[in-house]
N, C-alpha and C. Protein backbone atom coordinates (compact mmCIF):
# COMPACT_ATOMS: atom_id res chain seq x y z
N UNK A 1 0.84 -1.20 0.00
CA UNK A 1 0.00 0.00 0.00
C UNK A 1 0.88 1.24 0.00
N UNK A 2 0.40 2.50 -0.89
CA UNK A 2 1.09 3.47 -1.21
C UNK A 2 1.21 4.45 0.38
N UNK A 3 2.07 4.89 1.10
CA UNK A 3 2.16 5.65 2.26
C UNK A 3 1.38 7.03 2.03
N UNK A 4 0.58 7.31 2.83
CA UNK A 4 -0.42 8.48 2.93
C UNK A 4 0.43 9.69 3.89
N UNK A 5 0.45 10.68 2.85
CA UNK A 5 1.28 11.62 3.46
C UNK A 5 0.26 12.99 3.96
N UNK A 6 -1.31 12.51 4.51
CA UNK A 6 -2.35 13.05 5.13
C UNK A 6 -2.10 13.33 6.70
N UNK A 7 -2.09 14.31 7.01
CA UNK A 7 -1.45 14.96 8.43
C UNK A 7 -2.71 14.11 9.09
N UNK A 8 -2.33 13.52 9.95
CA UNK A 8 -3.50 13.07 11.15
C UNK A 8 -3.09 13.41 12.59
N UNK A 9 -3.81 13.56 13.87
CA UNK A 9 -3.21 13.69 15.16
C UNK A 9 -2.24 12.78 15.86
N UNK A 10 -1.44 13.08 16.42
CA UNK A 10 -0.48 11.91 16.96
C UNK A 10 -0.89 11.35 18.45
N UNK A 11 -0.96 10.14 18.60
CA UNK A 11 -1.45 10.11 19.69
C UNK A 11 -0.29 9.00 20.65
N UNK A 12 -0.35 8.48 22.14
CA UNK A 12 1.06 7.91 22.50
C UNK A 12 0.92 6.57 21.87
N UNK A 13 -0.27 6.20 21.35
CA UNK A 13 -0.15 4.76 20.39
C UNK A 13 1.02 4.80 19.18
N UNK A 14 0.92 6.21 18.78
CA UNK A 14 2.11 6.07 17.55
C UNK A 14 3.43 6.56 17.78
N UNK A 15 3.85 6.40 18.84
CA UNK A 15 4.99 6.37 19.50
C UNK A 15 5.87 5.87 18.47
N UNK A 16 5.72 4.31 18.03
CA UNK A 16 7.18 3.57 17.29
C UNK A 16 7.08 4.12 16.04
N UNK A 17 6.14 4.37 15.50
CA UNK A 17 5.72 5.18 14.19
C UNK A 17 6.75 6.47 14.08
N UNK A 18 6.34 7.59 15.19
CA UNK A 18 6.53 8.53 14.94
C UNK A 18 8.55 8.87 15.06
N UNK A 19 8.96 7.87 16.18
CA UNK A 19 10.15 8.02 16.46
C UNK A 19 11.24 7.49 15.51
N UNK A 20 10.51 6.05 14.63
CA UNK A 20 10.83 5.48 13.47
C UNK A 20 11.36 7.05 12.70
N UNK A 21 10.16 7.28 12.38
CA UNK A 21 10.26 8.55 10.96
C UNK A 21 11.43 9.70 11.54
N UNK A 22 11.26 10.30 12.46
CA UNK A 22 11.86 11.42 13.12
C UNK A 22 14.04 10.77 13.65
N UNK A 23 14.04 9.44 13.82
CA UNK A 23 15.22 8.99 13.99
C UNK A 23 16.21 8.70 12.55
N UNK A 24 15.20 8.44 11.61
CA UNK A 24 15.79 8.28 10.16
C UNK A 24 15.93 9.91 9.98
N UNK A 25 15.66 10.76 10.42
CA UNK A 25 15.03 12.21 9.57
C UNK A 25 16.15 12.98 9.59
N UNK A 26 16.74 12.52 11.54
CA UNK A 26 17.61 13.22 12.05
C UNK A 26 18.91 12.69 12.37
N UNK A 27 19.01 11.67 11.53
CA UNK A 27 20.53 11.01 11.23
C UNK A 27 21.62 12.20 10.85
N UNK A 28 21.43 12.74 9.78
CA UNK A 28 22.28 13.52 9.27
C UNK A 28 22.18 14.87 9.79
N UNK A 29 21.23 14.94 11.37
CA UNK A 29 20.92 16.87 11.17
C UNK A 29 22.45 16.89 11.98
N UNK A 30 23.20 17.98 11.71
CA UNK A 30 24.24 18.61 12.63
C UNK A 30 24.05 18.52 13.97
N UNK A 31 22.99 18.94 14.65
CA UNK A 31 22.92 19.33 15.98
C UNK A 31 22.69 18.06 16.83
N UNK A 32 21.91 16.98 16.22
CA UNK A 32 22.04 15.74 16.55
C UNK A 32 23.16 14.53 16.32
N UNK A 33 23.83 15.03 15.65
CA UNK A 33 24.99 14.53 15.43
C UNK A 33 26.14 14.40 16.21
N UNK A 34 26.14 15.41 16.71
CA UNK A 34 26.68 16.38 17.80
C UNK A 34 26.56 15.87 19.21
N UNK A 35 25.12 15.55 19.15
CA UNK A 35 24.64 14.92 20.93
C UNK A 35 24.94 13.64 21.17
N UNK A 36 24.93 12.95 19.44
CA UNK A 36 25.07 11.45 19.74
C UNK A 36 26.22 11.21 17.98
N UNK A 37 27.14 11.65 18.80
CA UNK A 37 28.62 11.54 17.68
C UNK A 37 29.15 10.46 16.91
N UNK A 38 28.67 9.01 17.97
CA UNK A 38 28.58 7.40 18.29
C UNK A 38 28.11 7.13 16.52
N UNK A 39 28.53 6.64 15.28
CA UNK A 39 27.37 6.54 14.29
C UNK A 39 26.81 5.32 14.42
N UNK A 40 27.90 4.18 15.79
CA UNK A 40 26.71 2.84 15.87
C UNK A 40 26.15 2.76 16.68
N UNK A 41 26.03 3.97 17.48
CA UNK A 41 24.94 4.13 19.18
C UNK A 41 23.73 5.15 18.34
N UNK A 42 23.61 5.39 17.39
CA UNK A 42 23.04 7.13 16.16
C UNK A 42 21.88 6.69 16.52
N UNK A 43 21.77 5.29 15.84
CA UNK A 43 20.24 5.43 15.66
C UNK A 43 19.71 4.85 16.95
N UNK A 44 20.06 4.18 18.03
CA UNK A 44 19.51 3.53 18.92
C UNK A 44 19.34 5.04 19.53
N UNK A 45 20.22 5.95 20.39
CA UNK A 45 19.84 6.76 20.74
C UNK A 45 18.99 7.92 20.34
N UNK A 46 18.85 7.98 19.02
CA UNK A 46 17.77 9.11 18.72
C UNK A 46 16.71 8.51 18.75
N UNK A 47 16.34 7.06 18.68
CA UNK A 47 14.72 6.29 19.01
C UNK A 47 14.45 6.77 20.11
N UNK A 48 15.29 6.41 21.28
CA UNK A 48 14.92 6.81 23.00
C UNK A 48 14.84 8.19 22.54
N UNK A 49 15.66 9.24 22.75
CA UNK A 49 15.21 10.95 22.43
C UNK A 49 14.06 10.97 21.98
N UNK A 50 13.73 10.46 20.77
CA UNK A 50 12.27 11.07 19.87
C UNK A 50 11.12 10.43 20.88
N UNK A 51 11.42 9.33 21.25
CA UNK A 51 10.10 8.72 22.05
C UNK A 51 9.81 9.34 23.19
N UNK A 52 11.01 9.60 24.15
CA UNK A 52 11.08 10.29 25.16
C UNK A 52 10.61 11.52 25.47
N UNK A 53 10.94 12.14 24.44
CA UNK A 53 10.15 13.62 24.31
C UNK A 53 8.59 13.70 23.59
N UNK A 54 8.45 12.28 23.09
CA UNK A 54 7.20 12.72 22.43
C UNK A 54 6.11 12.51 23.51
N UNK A 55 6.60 10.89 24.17
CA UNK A 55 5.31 10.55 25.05
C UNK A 55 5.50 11.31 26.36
N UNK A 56 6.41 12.07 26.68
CA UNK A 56 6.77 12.53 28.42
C UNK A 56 6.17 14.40 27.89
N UNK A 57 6.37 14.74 26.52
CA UNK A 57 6.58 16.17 26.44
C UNK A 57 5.24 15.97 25.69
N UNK A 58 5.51 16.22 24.17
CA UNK A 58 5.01 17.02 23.25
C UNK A 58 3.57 16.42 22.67
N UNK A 59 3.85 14.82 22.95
CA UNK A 59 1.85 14.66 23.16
C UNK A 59 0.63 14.96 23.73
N UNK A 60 1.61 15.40 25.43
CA UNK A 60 0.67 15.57 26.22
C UNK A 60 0.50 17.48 26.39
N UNK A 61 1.07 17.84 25.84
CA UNK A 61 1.06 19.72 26.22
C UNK A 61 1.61 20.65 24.59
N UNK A 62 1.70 19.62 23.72
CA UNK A 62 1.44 20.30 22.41
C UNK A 62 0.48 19.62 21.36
N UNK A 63 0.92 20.39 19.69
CA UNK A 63 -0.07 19.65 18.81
C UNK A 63 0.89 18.53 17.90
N UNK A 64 0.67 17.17 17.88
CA UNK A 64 1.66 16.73 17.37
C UNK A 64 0.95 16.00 16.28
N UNK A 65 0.96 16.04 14.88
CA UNK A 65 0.81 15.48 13.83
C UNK A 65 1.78 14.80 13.12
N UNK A 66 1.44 13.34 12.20
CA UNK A 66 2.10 12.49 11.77
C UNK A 66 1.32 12.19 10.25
N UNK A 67 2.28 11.87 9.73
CA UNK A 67 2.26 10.85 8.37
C UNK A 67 2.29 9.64 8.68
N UNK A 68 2.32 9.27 7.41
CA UNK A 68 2.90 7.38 7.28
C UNK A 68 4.39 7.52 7.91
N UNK A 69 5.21 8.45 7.36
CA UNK A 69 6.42 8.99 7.24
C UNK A 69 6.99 9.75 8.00
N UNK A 70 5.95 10.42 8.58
CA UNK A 70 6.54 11.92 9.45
C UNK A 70 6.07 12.51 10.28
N UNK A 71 6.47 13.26 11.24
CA UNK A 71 5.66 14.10 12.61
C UNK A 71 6.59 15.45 12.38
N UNK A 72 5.31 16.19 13.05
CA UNK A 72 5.79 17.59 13.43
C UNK A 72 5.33 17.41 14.93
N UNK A 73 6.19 18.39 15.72
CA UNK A 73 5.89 18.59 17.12
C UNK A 73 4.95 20.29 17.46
N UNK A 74 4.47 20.55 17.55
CA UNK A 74 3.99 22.03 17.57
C UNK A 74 3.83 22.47 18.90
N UNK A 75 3.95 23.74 19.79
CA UNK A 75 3.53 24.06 21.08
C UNK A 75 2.78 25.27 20.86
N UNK A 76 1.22 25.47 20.82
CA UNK A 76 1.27 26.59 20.66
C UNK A 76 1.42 27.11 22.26
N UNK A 77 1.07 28.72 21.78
CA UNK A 77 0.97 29.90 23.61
C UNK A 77 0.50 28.72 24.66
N UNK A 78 -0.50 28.62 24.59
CA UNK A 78 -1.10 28.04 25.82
C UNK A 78 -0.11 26.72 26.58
N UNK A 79 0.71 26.03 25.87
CA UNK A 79 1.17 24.74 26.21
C UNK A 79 2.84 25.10 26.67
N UNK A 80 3.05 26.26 26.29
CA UNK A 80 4.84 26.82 26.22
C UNK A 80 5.25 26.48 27.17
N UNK A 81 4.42 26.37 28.59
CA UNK A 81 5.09 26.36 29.90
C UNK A 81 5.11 25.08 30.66
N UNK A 82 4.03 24.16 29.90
CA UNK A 82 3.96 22.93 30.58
C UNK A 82 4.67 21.68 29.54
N UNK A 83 5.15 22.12 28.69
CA UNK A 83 6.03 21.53 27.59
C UNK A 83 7.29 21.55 27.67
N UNK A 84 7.83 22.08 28.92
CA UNK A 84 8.92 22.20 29.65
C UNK A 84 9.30 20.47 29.80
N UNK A 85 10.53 20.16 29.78
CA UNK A 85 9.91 18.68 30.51
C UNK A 85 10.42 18.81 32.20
N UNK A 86 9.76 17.88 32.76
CA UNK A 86 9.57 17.96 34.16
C UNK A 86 10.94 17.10 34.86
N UNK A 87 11.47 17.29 36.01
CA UNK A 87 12.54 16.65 36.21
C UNK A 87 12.72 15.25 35.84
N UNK A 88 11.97 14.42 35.55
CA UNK A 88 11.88 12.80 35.38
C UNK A 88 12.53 12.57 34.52
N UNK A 89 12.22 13.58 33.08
CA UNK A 89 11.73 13.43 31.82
C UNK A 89 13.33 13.75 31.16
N UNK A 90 14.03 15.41 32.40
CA UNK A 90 15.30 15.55 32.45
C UNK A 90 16.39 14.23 33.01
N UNK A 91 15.60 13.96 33.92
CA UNK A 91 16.74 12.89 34.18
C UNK A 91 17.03 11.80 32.99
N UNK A 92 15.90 11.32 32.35
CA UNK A 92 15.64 10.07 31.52
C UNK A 92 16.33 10.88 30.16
N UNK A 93 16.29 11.56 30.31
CA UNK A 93 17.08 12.67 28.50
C UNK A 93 18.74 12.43 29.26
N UNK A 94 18.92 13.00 30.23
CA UNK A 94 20.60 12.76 30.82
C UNK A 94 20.65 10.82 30.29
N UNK A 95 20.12 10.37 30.95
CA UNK A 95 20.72 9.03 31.13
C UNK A 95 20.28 8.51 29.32
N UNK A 96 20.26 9.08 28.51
CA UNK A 96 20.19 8.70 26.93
C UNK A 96 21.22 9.58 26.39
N UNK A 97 21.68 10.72 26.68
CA UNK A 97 22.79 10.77 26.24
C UNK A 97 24.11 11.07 26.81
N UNK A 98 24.02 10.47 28.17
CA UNK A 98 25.26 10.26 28.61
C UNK A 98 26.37 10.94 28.95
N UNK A 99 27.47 11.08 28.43
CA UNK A 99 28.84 11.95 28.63
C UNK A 99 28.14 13.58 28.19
N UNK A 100 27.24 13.11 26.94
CA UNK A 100 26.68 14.54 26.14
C UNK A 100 25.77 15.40 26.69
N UNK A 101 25.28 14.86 27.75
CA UNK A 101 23.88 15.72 29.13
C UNK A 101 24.62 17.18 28.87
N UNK A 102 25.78 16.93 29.49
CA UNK A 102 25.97 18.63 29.93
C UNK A 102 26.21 19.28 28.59
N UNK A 103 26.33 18.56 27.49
CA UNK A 103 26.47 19.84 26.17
C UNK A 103 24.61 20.37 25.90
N UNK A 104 23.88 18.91 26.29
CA UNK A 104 22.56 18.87 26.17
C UNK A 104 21.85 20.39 26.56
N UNK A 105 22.23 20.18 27.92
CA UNK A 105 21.59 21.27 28.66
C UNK A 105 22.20 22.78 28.41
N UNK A 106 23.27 22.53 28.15
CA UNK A 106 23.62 24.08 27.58
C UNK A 106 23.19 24.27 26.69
N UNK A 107 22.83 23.57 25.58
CA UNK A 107 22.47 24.02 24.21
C UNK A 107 20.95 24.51 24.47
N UNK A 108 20.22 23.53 25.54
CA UNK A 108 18.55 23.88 25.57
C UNK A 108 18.79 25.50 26.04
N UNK A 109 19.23 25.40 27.41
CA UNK A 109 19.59 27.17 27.98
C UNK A 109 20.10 28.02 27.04
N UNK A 110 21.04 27.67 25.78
CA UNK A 110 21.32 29.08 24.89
C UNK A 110 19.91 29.00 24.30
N UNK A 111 19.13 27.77 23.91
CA UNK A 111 18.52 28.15 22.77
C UNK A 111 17.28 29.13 23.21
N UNK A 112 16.90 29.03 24.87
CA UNK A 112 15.67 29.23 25.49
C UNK A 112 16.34 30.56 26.08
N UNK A 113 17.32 31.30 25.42
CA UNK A 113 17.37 32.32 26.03
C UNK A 113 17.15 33.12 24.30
N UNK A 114 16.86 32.28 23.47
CA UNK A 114 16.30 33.66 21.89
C UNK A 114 15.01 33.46 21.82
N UNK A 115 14.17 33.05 22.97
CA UNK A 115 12.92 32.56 23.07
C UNK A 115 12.18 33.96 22.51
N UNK A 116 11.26 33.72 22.11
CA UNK A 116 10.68 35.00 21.21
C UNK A 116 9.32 35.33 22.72
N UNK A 117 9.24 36.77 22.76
CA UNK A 117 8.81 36.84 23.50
C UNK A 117 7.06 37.20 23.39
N UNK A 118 6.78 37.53 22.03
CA UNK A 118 5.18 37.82 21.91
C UNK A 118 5.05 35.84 21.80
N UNK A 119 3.77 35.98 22.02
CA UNK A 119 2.66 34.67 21.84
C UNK A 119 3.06 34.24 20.14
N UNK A 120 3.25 33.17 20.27
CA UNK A 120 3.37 32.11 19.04
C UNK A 120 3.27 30.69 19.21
N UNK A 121 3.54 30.57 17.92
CA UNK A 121 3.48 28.87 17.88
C UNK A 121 4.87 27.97 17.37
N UNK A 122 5.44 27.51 18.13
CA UNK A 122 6.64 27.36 18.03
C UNK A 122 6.62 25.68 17.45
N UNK A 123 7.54 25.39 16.58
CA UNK A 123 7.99 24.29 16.06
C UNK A 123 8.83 23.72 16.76
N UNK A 124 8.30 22.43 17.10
CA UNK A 124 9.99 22.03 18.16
C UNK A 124 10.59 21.20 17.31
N UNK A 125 9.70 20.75 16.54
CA UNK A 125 10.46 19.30 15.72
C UNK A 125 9.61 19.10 14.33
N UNK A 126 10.34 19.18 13.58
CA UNK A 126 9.90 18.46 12.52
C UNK A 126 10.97 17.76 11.37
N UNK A 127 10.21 16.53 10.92
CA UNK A 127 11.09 15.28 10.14
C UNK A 127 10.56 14.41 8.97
N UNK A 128 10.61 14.07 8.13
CA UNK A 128 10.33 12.51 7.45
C UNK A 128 11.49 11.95 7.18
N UNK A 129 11.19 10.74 6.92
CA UNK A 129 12.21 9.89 6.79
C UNK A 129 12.90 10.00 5.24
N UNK A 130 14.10 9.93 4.84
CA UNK A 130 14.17 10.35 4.08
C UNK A 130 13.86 9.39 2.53
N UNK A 131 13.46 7.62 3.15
CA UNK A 131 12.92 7.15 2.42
C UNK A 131 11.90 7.48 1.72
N UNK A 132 11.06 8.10 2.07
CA UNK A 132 10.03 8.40 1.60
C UNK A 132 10.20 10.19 1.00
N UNK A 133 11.62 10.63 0.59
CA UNK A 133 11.26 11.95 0.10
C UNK A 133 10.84 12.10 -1.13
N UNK A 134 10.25 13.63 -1.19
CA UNK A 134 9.66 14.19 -2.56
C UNK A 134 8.08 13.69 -2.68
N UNK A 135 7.59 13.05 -1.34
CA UNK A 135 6.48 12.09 -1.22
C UNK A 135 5.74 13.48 -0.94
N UNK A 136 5.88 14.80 0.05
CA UNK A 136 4.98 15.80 0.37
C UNK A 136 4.70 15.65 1.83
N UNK A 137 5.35 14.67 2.37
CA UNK A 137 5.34 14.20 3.99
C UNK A 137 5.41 15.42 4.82
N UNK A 138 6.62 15.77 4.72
CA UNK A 138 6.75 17.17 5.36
C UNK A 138 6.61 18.64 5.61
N UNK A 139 6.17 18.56 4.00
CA UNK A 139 5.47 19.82 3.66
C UNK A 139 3.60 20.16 3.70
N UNK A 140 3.57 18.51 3.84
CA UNK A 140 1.36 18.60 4.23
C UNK A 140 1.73 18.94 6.04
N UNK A 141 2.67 18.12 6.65
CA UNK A 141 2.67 18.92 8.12
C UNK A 141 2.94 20.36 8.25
N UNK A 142 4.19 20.88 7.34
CA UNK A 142 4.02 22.18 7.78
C UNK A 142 2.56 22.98 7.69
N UNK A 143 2.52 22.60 6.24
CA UNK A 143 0.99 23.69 6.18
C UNK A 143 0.06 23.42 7.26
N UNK A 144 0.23 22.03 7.27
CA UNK A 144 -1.48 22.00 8.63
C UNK A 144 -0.90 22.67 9.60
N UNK A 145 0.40 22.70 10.59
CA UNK A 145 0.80 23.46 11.65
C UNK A 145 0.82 25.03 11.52
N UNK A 146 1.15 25.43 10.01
CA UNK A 146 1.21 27.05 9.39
C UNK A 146 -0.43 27.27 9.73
N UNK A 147 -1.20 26.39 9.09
CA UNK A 147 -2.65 26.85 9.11
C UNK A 147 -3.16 27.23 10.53
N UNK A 148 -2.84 26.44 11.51
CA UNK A 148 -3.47 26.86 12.78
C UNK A 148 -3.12 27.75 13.56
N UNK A 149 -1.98 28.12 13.04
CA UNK A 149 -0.78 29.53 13.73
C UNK A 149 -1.77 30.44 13.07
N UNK A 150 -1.98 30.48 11.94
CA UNK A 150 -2.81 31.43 10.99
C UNK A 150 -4.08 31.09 11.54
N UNK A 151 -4.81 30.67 11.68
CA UNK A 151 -5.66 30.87 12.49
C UNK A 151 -6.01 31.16 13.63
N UNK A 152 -4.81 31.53 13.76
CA UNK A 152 -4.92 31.94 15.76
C UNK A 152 -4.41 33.54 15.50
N UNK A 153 -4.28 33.46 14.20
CA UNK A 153 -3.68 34.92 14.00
C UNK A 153 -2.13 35.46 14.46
N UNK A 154 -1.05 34.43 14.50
CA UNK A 154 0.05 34.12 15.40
C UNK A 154 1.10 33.99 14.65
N UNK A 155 2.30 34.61 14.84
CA UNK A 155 3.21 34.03 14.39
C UNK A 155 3.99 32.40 14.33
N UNK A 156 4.60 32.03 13.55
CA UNK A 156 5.76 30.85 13.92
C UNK A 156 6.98 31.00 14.06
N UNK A 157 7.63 30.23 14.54
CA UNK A 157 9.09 29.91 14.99
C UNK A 157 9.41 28.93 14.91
N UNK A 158 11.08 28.49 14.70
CA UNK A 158 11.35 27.17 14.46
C UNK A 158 13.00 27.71 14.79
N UNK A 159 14.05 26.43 15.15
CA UNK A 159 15.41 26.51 15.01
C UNK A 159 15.95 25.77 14.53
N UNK A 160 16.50 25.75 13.08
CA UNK A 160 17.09 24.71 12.71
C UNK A 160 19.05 24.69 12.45
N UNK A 161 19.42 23.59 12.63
CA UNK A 161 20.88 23.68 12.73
C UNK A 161 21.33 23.00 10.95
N UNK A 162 20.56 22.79 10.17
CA UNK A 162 20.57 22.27 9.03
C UNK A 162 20.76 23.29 7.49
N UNK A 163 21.75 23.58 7.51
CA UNK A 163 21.33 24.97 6.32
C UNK A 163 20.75 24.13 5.07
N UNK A 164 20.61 22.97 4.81
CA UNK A 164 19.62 22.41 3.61
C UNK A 164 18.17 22.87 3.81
N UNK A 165 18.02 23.07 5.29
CA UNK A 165 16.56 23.36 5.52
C UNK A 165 16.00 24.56 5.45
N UNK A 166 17.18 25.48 5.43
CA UNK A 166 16.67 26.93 5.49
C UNK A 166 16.02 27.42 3.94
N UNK A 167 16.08 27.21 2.80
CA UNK A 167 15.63 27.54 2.03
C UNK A 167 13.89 27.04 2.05
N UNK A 168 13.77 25.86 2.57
CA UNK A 168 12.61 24.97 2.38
C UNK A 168 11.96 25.98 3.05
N UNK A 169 11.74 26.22 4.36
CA UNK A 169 11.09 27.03 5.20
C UNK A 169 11.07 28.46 4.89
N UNK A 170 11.97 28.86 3.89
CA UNK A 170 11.91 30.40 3.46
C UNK A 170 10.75 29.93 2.59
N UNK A 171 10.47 29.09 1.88
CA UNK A 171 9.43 28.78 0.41
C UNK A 171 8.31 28.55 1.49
N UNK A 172 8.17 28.81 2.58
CA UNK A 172 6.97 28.35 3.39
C UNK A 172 6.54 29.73 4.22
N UNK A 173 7.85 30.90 3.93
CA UNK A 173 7.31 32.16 4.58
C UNK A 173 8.28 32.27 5.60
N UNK A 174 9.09 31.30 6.35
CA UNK A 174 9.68 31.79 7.07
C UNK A 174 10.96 32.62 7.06
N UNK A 175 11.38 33.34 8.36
CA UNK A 175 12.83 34.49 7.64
C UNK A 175 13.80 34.18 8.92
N UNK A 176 15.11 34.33 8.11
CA UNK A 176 16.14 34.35 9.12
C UNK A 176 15.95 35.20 10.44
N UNK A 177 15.91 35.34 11.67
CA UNK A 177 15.91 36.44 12.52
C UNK A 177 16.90 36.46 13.34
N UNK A 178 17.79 35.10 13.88
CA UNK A 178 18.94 35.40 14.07
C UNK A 178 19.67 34.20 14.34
N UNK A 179 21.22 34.09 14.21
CA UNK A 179 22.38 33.09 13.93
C UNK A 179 22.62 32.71 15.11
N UNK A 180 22.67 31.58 16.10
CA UNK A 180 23.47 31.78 16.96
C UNK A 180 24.31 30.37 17.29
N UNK A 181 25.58 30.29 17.73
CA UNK A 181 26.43 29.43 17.51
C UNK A 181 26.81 28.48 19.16
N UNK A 182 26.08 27.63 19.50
CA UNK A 182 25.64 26.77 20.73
C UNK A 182 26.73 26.89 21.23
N UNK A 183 27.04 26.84 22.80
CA UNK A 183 28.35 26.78 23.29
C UNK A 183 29.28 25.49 22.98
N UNK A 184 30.28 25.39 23.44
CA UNK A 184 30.96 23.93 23.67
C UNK A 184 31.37 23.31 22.57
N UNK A 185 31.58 24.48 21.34
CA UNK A 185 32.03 23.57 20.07
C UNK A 185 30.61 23.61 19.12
N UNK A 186 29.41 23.91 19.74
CA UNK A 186 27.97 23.08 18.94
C UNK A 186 27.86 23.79 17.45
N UNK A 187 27.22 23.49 16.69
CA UNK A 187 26.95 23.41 15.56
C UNK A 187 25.57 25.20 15.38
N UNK A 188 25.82 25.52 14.94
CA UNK A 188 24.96 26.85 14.69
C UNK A 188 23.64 26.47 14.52
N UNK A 189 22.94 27.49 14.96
CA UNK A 189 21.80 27.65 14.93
C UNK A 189 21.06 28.34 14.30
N UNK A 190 19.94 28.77 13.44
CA UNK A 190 19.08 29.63 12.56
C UNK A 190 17.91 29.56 13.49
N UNK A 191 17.44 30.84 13.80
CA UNK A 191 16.48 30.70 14.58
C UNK A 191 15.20 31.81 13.44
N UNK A 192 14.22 31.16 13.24
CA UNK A 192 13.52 31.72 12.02
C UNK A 192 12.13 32.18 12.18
N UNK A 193 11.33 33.28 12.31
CA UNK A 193 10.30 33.66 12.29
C UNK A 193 8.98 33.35 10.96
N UNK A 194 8.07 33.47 10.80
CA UNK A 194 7.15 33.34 10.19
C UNK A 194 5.87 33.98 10.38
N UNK A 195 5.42 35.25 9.94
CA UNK A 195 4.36 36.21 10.19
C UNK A 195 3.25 35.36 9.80
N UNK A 196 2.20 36.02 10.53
CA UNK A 196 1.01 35.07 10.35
C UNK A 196 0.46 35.50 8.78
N UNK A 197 -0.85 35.01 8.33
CA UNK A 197 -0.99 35.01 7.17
C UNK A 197 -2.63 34.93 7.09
N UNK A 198 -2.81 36.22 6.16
CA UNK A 198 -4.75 35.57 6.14
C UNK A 198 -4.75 35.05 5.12
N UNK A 199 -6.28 34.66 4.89
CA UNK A 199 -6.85 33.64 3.98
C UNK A 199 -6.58 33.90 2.61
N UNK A 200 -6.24 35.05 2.21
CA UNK A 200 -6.50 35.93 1.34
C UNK A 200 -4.95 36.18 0.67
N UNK A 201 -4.29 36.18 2.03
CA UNK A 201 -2.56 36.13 1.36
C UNK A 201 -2.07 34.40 1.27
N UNK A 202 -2.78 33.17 1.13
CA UNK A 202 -2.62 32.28 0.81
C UNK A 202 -1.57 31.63 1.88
């Protein structure tokens, strides 16, 4: 059967689904590369990360949509503060990546200090696998996540450490707003805005 690249809700049933797609996605991103350097520990540890954060964080206090292929993580305003993860969730992220915790946590603290400060809808994650590219996997999630920012009348945000990705997301509206380069050696950051949009500006 042909893979349906139709945004549906994510729920903690699609846990192996979603961490599947998002661990293939983020093989090659820089910033994950970085946390888990290991290329024969790569993929075991980004399964635990993606699962970890999906079922402890971003299922239960954001909007998370999936493909056959792919998930986006979304937080809008209302969820920003309880999408934090809670000490457990920190400890269980330390004990997955190991020696790399303390680059971990510095990188979250630089990144949560370009935190944008009006109300938005922030992207924490988004991926497909890259088996399945040119399929539209990733680009039917953005729009459904663009659409509801736009309907809330809200900006977006996203950070990506990938400069392949920055053009994609400019073709989606979003704009550079600022560079910043993680402590400890880490891999740069693009931190990117996206004005909301009416019906009318497509």
């Amino acid at each position: 059967m042909p893979m349906t690249n139709t945004p549906q809700r994510a729920t903690i049933d699609d846990a192996r689904l979603v961490s599947r797609a998002l661990t293939a996605a983020f093989d090659d991103d820089p910033m994950m590369r970085w946390f888990f350097p290991d290329d024969a520990a790569r993929e075991e540890g980004l399964g635990r990360y993606f699962s970890t954060i999906f079922t402890r964080q971003y299922a239960l206090h954001g909007v998370c949509e999936r493909t056959d292929a792919a998930a986006a993580f979304w937080v809008p305003p209302e969820g920003q503060e309880k999408a934090v993860p809670d000490a457990e969730t920190v400890q269980e992220l330390e004990t997955i990546l190991g020696e790399r915790a303390p680059l971990f946590r510095d990188a979250v603290k630089a990144a949560a200090g370009h935190s944008p400060a009006e109300p938005h809808w922030y992207l924490a994650v988004i991926g497909a696998d890259p088996a399945a590219q040119g399929q539209g996997h990733g680009s039917a999630l953005l729009r459904s996540g663009l659409a509801q920012a736009d309907a809330a009348g809200l900006p977006a945000y996203l950070e990506s450490s990938k400069p392949d990705n920055l053009p994609v997301y400019e073709h989606f509206g979003f704009e550079v707003r600022e560079e910043v380069r993680l402590p400890g050696g880490g891999p740069q950051l693009w931190i990117m805005r996206r004005a909301p949009r009416t019906p009318s500006e497509g």
